[in-house]
N, C-alpha and C. Protein backbone atom coordinates (compact mmCIF):
# COMPACT_ATOMS: atom_id res chain seq x y z
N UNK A 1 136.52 70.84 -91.46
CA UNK A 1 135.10 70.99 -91.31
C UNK A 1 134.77 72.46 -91.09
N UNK A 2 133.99 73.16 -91.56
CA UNK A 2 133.89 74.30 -91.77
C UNK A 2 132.46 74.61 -91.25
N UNK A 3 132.04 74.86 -90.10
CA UNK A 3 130.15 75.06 -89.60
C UNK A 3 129.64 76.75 -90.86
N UNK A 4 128.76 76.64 -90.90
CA UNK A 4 128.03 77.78 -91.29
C UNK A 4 128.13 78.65 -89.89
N UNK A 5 128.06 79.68 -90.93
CA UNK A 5 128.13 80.97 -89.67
C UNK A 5 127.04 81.11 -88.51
N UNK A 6 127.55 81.05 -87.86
CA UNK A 6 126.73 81.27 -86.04
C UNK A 6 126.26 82.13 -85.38
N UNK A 7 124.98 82.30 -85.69
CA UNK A 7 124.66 83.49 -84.92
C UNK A 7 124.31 83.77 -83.26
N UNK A 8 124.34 82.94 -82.49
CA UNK A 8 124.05 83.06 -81.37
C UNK A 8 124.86 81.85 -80.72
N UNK A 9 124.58 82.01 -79.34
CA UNK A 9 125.40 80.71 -78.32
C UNK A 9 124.14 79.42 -78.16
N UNK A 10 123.10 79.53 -78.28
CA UNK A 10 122.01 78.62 -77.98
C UNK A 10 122.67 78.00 -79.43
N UNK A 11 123.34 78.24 -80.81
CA UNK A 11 123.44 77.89 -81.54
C UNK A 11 125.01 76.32 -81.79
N UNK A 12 125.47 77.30 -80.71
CA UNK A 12 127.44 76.55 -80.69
C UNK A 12 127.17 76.24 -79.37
N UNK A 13 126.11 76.23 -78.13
CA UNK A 13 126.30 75.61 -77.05
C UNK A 13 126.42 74.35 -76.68
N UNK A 14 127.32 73.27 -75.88
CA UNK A 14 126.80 71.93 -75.54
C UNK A 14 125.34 72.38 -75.02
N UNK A 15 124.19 71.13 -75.50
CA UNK A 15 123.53 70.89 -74.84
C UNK A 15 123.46 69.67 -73.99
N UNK A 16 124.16 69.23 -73.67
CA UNK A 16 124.41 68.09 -72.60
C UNK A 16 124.78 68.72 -71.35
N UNK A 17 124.60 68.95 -70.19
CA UNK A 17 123.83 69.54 -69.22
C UNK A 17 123.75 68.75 -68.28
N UNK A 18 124.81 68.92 -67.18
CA UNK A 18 124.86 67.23 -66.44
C UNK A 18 124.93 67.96 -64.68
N UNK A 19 124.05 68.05 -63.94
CA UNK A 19 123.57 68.55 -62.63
C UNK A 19 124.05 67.48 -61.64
N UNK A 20 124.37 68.28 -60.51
CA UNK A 20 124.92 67.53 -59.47
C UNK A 20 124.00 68.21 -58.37
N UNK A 21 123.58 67.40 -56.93
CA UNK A 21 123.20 68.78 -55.63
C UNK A 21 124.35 69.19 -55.25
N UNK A 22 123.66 70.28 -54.36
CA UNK A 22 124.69 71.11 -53.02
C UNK A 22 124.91 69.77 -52.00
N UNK A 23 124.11 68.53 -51.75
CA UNK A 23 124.49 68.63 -50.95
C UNK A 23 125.80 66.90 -51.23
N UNK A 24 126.41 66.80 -52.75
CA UNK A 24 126.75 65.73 -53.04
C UNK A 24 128.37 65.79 -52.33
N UNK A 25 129.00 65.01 -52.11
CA UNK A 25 130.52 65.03 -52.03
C UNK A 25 131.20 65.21 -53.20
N UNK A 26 132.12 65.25 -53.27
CA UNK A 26 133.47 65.56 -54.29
C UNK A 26 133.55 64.30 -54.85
N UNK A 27 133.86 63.00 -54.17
CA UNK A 27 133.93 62.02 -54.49
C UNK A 27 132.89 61.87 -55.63
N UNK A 28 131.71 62.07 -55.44
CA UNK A 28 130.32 61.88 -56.28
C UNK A 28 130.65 62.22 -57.49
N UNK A 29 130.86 63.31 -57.41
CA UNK A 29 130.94 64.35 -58.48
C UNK A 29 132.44 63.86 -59.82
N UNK A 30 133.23 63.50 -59.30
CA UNK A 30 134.56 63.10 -59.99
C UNK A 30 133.99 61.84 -60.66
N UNK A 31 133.00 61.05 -60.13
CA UNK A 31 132.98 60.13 -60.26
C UNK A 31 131.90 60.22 -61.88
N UNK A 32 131.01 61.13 -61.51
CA UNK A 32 129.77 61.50 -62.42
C UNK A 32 130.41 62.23 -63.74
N UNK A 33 131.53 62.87 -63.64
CA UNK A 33 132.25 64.06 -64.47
C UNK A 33 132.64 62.28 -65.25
N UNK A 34 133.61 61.60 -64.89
CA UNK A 34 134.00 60.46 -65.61
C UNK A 34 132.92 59.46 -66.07
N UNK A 35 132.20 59.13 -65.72
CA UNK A 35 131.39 58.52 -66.23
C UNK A 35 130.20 59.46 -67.57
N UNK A 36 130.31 60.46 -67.35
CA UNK A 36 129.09 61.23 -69.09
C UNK A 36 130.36 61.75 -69.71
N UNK A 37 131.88 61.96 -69.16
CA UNK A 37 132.31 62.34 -69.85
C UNK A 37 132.20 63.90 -70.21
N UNK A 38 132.33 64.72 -68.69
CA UNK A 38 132.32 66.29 -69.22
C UNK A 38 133.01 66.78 -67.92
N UNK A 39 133.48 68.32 -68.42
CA UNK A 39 134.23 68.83 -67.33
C UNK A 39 133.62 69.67 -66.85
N UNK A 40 132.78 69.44 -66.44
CA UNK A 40 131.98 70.33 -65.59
C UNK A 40 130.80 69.78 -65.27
N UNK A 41 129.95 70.12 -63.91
CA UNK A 41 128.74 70.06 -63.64
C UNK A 41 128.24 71.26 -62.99
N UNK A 42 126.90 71.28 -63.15
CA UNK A 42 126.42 72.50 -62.56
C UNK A 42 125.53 71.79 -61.32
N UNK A 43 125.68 72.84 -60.35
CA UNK A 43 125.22 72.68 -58.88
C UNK A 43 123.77 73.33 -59.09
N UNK A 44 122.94 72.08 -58.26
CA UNK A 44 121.60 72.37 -58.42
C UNK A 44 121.05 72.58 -56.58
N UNK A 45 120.04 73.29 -56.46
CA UNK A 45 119.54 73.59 -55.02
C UNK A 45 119.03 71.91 -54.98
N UNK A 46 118.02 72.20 -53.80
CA UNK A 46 116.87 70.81 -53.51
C UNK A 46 115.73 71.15 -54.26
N UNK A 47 115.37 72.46 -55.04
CA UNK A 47 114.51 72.57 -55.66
C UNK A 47 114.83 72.86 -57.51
N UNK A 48 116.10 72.20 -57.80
CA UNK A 48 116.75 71.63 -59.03
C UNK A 48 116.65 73.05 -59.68
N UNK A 49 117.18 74.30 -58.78
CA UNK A 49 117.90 75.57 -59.17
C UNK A 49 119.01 75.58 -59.24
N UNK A 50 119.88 75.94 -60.48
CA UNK A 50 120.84 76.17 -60.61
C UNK A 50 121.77 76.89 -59.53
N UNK A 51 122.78 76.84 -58.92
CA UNK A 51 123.33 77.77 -57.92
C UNK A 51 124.42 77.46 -58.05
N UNK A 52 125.43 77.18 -58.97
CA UNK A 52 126.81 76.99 -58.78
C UNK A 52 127.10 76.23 -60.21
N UNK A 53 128.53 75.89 -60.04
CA UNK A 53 129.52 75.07 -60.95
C UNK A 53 130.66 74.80 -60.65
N UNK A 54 131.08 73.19 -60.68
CA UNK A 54 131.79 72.32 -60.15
C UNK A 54 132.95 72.09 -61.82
N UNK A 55 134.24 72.29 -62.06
CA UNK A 55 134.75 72.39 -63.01
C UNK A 55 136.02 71.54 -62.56
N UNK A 56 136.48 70.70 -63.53
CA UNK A 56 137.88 69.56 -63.22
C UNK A 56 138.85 70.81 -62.45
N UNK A 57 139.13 71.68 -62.76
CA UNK A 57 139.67 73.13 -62.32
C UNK A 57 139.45 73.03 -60.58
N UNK A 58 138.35 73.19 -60.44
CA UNK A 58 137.92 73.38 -58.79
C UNK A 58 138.39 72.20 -58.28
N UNK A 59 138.36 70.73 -58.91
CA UNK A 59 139.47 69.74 -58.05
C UNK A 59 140.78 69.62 -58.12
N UNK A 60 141.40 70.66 -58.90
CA UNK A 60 142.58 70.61 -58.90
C UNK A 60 142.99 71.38 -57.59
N UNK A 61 142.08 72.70 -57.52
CA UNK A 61 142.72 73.99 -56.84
C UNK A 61 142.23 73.92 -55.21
N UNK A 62 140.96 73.18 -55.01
CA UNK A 62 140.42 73.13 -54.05
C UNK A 62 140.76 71.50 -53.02
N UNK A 63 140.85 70.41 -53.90
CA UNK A 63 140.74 69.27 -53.14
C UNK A 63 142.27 68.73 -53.55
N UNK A 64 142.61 68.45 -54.43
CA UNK A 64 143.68 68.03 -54.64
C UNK A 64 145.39 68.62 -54.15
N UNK A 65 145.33 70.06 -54.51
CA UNK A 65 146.74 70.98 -53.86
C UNK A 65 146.57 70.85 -52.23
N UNK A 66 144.95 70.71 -51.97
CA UNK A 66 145.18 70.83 -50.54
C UNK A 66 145.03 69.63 -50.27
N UNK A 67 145.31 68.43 -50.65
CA UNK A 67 145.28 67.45 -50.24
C UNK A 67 144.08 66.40 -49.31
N UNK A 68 142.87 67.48 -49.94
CA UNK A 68 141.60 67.05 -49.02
C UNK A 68 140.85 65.71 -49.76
N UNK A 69 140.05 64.88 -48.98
CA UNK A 69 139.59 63.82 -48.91
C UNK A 69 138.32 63.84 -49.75
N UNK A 70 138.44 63.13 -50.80
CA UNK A 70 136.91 63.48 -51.88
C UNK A 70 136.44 62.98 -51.52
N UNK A 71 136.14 61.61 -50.78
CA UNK A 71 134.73 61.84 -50.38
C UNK A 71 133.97 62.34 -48.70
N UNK A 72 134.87 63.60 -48.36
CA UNK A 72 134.27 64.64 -47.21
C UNK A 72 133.91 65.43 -47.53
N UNK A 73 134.34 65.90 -48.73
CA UNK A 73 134.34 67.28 -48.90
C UNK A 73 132.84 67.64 -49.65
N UNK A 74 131.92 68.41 -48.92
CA UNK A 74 130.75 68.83 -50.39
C UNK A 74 131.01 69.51 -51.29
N UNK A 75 130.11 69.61 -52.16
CA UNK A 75 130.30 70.25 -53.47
C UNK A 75 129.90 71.67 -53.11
N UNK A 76 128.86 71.75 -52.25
CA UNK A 76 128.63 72.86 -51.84
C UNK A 76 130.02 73.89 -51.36
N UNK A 77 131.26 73.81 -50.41
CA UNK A 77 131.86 73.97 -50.36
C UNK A 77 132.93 73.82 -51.52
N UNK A 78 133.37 73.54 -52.70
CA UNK A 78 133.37 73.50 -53.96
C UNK A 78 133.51 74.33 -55.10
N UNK A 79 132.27 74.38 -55.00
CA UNK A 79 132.06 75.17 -56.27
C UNK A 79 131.75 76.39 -56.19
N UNK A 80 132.08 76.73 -57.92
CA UNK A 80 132.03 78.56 -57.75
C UNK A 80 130.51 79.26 -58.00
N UNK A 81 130.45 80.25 -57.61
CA UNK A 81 129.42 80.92 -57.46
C UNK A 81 129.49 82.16 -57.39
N UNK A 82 128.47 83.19 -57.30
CA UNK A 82 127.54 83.15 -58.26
C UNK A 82 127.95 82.91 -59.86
N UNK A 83 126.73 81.70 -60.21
CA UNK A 83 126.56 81.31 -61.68
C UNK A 83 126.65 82.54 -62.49
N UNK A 84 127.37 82.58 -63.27
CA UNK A 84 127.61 83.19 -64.53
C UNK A 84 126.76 83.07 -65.87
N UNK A 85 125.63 83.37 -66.67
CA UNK A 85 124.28 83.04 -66.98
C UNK A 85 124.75 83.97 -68.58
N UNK A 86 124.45 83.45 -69.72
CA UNK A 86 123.85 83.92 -70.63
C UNK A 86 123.10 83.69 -71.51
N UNK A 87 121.96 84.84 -72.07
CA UNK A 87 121.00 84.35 -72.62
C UNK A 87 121.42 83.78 -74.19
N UNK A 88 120.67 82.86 -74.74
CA UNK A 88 120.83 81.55 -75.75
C UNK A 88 120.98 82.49 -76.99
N UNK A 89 120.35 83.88 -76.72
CA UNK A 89 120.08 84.44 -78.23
C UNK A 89 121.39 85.21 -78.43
N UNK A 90 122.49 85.45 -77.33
CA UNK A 90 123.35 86.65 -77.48
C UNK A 90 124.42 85.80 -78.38
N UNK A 91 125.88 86.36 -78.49
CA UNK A 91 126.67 86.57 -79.95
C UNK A 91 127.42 85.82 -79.45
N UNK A 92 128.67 85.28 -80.02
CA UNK A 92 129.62 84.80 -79.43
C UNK A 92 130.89 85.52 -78.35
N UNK A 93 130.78 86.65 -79.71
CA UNK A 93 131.77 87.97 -78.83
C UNK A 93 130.91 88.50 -77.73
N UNK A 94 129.71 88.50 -77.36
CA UNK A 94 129.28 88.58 -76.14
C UNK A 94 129.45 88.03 -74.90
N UNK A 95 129.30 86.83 -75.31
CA UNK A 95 130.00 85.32 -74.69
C UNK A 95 131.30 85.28 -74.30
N UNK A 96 131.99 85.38 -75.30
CA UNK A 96 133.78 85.46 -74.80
C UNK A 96 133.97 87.11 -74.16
N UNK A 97 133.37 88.00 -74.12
CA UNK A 97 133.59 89.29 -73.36
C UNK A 97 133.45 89.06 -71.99
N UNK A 98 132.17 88.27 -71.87
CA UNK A 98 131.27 87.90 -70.35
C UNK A 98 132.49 87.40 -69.78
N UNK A 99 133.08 86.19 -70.68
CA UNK A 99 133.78 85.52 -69.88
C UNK A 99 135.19 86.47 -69.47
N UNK A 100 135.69 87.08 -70.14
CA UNK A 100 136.81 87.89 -69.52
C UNK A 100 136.70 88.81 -68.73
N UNK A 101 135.07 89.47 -68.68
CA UNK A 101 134.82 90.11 -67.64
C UNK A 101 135.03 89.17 -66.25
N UNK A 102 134.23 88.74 -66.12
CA UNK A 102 133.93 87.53 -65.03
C UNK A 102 134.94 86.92 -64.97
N UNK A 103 136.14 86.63 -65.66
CA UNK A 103 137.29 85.49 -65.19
C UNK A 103 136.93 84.28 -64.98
N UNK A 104 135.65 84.36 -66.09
CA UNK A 104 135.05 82.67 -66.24
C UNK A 104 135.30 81.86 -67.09
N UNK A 105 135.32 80.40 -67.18
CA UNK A 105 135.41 79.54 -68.60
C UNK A 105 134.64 78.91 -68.89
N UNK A 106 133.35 79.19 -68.22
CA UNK A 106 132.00 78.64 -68.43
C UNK A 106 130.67 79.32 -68.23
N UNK A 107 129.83 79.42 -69.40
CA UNK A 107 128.54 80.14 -69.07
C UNK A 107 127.31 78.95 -69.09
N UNK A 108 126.36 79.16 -67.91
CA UNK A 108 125.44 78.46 -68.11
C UNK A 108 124.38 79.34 -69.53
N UNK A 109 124.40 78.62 -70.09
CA UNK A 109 123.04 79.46 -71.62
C UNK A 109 121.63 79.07 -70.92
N UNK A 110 120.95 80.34 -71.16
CA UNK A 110 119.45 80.20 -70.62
C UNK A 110 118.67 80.56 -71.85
N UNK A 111 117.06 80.64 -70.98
CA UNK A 111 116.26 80.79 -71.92
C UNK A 111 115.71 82.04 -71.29
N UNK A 112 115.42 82.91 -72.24
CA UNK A 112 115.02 84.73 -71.73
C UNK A 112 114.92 85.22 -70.31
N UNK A 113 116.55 84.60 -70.43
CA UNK A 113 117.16 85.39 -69.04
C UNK A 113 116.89 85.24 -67.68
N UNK A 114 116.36 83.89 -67.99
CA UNK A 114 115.91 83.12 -66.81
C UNK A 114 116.66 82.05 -66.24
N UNK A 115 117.06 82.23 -65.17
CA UNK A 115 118.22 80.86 -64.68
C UNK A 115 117.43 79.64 -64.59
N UNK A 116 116.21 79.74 -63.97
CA UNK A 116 115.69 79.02 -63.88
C UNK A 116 115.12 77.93 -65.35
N UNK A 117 115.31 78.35 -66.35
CA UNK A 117 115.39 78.03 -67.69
C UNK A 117 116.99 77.25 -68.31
N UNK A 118 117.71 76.69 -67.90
CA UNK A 118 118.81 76.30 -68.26
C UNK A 118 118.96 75.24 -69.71
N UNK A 119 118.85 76.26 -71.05
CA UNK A 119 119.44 75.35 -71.62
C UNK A 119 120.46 74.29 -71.99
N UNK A 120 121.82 74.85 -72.00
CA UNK A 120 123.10 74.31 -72.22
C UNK A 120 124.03 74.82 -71.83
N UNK A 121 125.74 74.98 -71.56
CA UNK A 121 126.60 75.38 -70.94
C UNK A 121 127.37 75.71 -72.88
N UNK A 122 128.06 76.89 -72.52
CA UNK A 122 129.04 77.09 -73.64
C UNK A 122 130.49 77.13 -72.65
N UNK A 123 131.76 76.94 -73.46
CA UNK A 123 132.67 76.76 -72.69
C UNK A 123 133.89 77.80 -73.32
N UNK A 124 134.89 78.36 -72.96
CA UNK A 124 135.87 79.27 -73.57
C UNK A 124 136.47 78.27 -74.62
N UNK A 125 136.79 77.21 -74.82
CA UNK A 125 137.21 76.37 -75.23
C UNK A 125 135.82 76.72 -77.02
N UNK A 126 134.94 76.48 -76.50
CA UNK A 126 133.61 76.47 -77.51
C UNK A 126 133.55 77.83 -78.22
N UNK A 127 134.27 79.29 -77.50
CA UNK A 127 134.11 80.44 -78.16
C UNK A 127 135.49 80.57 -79.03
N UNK A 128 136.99 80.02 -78.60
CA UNK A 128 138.04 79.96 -79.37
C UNK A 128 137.70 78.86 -80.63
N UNK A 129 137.14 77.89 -80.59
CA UNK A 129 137.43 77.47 -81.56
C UNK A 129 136.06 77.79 -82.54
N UNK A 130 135.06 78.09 -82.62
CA UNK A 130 134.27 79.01 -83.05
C UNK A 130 135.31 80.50 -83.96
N UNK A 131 135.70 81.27 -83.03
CA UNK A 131 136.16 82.23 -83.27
C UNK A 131 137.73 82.21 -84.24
N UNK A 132 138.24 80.63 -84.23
CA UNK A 132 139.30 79.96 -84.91
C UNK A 132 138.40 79.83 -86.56
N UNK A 133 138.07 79.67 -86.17
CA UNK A 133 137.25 79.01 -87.68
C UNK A 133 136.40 80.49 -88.54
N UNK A 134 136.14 81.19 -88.08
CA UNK A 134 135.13 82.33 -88.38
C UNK A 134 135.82 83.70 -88.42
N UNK A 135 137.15 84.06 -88.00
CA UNK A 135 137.92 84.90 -87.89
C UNK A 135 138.65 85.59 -89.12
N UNK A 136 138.95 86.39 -89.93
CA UNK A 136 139.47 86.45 -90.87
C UNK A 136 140.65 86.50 -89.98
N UNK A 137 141.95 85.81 -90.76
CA UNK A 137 142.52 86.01 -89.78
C UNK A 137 143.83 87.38 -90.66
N UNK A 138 143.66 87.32 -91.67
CA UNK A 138 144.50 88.50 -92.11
C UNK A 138 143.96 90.04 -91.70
N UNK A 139 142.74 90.09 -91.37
CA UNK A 139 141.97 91.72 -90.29
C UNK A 139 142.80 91.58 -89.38
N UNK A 140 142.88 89.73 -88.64
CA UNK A 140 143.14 90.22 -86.85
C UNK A 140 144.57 90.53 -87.07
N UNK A 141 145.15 89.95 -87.95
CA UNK A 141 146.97 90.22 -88.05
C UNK A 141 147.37 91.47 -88.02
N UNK A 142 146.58 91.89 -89.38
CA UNK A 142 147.00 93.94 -89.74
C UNK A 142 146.62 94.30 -88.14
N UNK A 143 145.68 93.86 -87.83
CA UNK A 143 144.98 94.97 -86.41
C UNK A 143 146.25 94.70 -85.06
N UNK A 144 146.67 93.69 -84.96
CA UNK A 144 147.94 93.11 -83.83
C UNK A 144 149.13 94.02 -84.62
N UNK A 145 149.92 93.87 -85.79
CA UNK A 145 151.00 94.72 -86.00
C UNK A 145 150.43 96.23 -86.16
N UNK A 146 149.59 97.10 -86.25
CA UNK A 146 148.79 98.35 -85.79
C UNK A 146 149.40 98.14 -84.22
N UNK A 147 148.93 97.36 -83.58
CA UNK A 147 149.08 97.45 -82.01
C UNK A 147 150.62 97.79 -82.04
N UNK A 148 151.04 96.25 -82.16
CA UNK A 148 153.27 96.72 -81.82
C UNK A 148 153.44 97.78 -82.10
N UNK A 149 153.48 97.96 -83.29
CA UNK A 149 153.75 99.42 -84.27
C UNK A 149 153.63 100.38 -83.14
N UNK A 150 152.39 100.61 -83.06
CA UNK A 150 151.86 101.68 -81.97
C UNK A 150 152.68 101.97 -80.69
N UNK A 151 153.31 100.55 -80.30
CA UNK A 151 153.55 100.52 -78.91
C UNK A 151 155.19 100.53 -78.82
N UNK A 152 155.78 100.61 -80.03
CA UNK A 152 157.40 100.39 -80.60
C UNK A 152 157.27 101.95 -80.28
N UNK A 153 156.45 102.78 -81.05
CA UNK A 153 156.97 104.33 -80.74
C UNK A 153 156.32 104.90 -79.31
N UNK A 154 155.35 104.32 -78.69
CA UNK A 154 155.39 104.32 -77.42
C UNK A 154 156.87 104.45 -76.39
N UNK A 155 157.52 102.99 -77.26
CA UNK A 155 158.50 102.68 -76.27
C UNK A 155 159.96 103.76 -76.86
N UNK A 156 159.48 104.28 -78.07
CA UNK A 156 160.90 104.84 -78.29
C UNK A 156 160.81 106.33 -77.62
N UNK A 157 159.19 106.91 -77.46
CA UNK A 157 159.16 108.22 -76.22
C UNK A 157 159.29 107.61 -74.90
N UNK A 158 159.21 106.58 -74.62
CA UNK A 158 159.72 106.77 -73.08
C UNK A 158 161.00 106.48 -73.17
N UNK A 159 161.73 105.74 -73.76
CA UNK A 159 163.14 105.65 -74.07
C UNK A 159 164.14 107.28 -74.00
N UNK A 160 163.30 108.38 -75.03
CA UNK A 160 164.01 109.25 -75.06
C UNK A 160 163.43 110.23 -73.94
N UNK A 161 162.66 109.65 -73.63
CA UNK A 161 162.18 110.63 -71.89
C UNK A 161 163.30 110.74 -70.73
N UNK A 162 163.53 108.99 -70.89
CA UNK A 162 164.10 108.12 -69.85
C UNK A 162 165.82 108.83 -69.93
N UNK A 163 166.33 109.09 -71.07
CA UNK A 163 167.54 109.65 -71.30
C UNK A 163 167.50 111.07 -71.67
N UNK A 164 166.49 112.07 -71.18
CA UNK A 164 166.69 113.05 -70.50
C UNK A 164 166.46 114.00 -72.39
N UNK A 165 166.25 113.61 -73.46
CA UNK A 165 166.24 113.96 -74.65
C UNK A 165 165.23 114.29 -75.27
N UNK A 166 163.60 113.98 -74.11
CA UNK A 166 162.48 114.50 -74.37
C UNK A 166 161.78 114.54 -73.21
N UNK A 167 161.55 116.27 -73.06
CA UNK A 167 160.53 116.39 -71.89
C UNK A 167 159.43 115.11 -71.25
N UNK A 168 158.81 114.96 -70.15
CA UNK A 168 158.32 114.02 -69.44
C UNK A 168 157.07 114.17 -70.41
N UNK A 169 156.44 112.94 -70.68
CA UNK A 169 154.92 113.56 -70.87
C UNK A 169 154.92 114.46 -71.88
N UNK A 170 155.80 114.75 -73.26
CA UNK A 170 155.61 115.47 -74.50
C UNK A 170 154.21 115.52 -75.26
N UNK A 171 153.42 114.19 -74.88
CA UNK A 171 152.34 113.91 -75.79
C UNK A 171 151.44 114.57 -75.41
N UNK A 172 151.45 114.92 -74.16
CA UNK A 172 150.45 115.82 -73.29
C UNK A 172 150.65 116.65 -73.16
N UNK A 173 149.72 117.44 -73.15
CA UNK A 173 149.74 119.54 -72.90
C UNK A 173 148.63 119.96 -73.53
N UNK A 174 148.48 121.14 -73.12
CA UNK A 174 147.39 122.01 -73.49
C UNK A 174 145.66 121.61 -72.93
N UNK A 175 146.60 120.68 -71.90
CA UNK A 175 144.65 120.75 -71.03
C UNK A 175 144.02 121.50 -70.75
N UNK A 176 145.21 122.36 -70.26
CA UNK A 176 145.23 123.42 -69.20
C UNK A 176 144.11 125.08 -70.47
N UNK A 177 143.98 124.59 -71.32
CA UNK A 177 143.69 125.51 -72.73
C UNK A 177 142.27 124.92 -73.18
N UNK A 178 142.34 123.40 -72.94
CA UNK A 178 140.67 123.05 -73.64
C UNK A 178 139.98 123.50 -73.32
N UNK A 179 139.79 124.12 -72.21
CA UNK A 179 137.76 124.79 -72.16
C UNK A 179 138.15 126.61 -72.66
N UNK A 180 139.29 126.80 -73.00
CA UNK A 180 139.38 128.22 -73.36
C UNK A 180 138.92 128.22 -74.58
N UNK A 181 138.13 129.90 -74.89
CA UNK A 181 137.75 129.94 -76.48
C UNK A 181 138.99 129.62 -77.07
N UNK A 182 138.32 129.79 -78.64
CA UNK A 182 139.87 129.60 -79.98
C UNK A 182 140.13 131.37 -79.97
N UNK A 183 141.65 131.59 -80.20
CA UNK A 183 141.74 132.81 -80.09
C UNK A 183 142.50 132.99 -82.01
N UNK A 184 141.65 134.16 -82.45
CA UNK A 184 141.32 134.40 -83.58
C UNK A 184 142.21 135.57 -84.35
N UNK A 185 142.96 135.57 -84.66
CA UNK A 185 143.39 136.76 -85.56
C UNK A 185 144.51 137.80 -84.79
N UNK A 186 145.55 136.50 -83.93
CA UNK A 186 146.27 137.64 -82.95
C UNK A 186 147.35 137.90 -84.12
């Protein structure tokens, strides 16, 4: 199956959008994730503001390793925060950047940059396989062996650094010269 090309995340986002409160238990929440069938919910205030996200992830790391009791525990205590937000119109590679900035695997998608506007959630899962399908993938190949390549003669100057056969730091010099004029006609 092959989608037409994608220009934005409001475009490849789930819009299914499944809210839990701050003030629900764990229990609740496991229970709600299995029943619509999604891995994630987003944490809503008492005034149905977004303020968080509850991810199968957070019951692994939070309730389960520690062996805590789902239904004591709130969600409030839970989930992660601050929400991670992007607007519906931005790119995909915007999207998957956010997320590696942030060390996130989920963006809530809004509407002009308003949280309070919550369209749909996109997921890292939603930008790889997007980016699987849309990728040339013979660019990204040449561009990865460019990288080794690069980093093979990297490793063969510190190799001959390391065995005493090339000064420390050969690649570098003449800092000490950049802000001097060019000297002309000695």
């Amino acid at each position: 199956m092959t989608r037409a090309k994608i220009t934005s995340i409001g475009q490849l986002m789930t819009e299914k959008l499944e809210t839990i409160r701050l003030s629900n238990t764990a229990r609740q929440a496991s229970k709600k994730m299995r029943d619509k069938n999604v891995s994630s919910l987003i944490v809503v205030d008492d005034y149905n503001r977004p303020t968080g996200i509850i991810t199968e992830r957070d019951f692994i790391r939070k309730v389960y390793v520690n062996d805590a009791r789902r239904g004591s525990v709130l969600i409030k205590d839970l989930m992660s925060f601050p929400l991670v937000t992007i607007d519906a119109l931005s790119s995909v590679e915007v999207a998957a950047d956010l997320m590696i900035q942030k060390k996130v695997r989920n963006l809530l998608v809004i509407e002009d940059d308003d949280i309070n506007k919550p369209l749909g959630i996109i997921s890292s899962t939603d930008c790889v396989a997007y980016l699987k399908e849309n990728l040339n993938i013979d660019d990204a190949n040449a561009k990865i062996l460019a990288f080794v390549e690069e980093r093979k003669y990297d490793k063969d100057i510190d190799e001959l650094e390391w065995q005493g056969e090339l000064p420390k730091d050969v690649l570098k010099g003449g800092e000490q010269y950049e802000n001097e004029e060019p000297r002309q006609g000695l």
